[in-house]
C-alpha atoms as a PDB file:
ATOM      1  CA  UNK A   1      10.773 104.011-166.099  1.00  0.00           C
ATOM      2  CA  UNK A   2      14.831 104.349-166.157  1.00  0.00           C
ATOM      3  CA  UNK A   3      16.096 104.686-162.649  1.00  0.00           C
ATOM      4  CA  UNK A   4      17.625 108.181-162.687  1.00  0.00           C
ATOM      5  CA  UNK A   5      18.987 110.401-159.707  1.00  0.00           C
ATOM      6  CA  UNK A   6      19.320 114.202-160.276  1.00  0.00           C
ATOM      7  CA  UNK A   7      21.882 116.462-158.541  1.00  0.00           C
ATOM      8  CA  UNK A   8      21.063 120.141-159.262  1.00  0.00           C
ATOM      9  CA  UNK A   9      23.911 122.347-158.764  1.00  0.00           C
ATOM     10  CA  UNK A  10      24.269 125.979-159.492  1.00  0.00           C
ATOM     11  CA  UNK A  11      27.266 129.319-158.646  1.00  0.00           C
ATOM     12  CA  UNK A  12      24.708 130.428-156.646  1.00  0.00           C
ATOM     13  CA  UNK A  13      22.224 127.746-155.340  1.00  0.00           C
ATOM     14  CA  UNK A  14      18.943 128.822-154.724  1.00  0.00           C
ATOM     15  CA  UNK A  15      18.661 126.172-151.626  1.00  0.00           C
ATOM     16  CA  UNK A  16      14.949 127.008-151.208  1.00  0.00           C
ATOM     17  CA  UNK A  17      13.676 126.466-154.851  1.00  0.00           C
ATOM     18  CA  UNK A  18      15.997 123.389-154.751  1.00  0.00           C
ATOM     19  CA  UNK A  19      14.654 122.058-151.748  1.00  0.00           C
ATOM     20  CA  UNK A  20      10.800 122.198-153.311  1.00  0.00           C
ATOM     21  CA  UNK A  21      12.119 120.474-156.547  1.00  0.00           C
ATOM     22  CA  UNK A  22      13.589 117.784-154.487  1.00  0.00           C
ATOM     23  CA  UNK A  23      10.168 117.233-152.371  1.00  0.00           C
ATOM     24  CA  UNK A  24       7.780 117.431-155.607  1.00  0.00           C
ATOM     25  CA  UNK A  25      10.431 114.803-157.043  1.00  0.00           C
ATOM     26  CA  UNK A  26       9.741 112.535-154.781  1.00  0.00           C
ATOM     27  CA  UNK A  27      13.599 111.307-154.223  1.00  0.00           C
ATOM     28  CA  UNK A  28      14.301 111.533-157.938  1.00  0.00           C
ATOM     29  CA  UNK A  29      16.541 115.007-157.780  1.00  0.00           C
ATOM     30  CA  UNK A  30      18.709 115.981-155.106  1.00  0.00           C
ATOM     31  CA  UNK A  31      20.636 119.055-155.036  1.00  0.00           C
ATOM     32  CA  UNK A  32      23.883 120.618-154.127  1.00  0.00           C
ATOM     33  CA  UNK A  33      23.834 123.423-151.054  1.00  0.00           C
ATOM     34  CA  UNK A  34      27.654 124.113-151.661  1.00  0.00           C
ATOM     35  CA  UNK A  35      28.532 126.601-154.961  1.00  0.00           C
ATOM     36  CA  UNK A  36      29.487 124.098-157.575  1.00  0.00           C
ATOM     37  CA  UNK A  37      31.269 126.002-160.441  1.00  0.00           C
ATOM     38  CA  UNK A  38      30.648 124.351-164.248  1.00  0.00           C
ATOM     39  CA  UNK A  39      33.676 125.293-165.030  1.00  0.00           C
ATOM     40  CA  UNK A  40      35.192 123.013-162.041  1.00  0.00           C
ATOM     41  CA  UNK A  41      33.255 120.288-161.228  1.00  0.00           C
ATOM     42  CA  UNK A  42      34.351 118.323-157.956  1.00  0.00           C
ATOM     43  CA  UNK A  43      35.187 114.944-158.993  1.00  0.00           C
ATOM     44  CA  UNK A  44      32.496 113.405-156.887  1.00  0.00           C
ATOM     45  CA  UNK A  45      29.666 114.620-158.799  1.00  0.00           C
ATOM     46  CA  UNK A  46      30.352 112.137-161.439  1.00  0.00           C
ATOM     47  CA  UNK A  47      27.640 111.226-164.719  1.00  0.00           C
ATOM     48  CA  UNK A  48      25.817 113.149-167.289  1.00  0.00           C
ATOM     49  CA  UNK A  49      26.246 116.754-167.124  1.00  0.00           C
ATOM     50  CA  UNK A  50      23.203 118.118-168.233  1.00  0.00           C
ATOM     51  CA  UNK A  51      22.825 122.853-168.986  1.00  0.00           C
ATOM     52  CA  UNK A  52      19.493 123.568-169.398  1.00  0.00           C
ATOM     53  CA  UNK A  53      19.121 126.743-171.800  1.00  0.00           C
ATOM     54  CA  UNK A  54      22.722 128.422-170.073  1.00  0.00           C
ATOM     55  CA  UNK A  55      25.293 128.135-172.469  1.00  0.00           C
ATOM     56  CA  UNK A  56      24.946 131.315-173.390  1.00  0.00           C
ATOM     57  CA  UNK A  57      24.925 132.858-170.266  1.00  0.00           C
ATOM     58  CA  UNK A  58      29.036 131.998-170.898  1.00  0.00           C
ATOM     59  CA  UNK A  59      32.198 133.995-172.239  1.00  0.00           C
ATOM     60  CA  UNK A  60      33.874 131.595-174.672  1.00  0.00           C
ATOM     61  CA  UNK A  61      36.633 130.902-172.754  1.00  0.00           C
ATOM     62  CA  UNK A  62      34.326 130.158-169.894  1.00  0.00           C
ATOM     63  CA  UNK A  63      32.576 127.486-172.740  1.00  0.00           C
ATOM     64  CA  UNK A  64      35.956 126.448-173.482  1.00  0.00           C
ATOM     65  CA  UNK A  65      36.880 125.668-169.395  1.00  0.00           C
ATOM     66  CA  UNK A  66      33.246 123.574-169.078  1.00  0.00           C
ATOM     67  CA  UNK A  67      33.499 121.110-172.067  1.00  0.00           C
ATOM     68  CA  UNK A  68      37.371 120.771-171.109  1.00  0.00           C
ATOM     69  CA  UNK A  69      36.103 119.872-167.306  1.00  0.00           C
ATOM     70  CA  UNK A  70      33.908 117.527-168.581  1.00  0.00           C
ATOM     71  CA  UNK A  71      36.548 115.610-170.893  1.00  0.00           C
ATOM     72  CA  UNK A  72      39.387 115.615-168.428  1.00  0.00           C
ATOM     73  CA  UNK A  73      36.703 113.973-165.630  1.00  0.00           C
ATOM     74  CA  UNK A  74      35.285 111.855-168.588  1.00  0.00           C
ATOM     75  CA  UNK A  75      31.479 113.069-168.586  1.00  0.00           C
ATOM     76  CA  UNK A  76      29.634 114.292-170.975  1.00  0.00           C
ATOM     77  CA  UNK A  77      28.403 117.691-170.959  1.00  0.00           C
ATOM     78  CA  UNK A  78      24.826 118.077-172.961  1.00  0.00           C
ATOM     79  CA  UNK A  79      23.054 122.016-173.392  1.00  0.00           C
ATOM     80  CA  UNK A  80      19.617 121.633-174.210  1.00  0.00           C
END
């Protein structure tokens, strides 16, 4: 098995939900407490950026300002 570390982030991190993910992973997903934007990324959080079913959740122009974070960082930014 690949050895892969998850950082959940959300606008609005639900901390508790985040915190039993993290346990039932077993150290393989950590999470974010702070409000991490998609649409601004800090710089630290570097790797695979990964949008599980939320695209759509997004004005175009808020699309636009996600994949455009991701290139000027150089990530990639996957919605599946």
């Amino acid at each position: 098995m690949p050895d892969v570390q998850l950082t959940l982030t959300d606008l609005y991190p639900n901390t508790s939900a985040f915190e039993d993910l993290a346990e039932q992973s077993q150290g393989a997903m950590d999470y974010e407490m702070r409000p991490i934007s998609a649409t601004n990324v800090p710089c630290e959080l570097d790797g695979l950026r990964t949008m599980f079913l939320s695209m759509h959740h997004f004005r175009p122009n808020e699309a636009q300002a996600i994949l455009e974070n991701a290139v000027v960082q150089r990530t990639s930014a996957m919605d599946r």
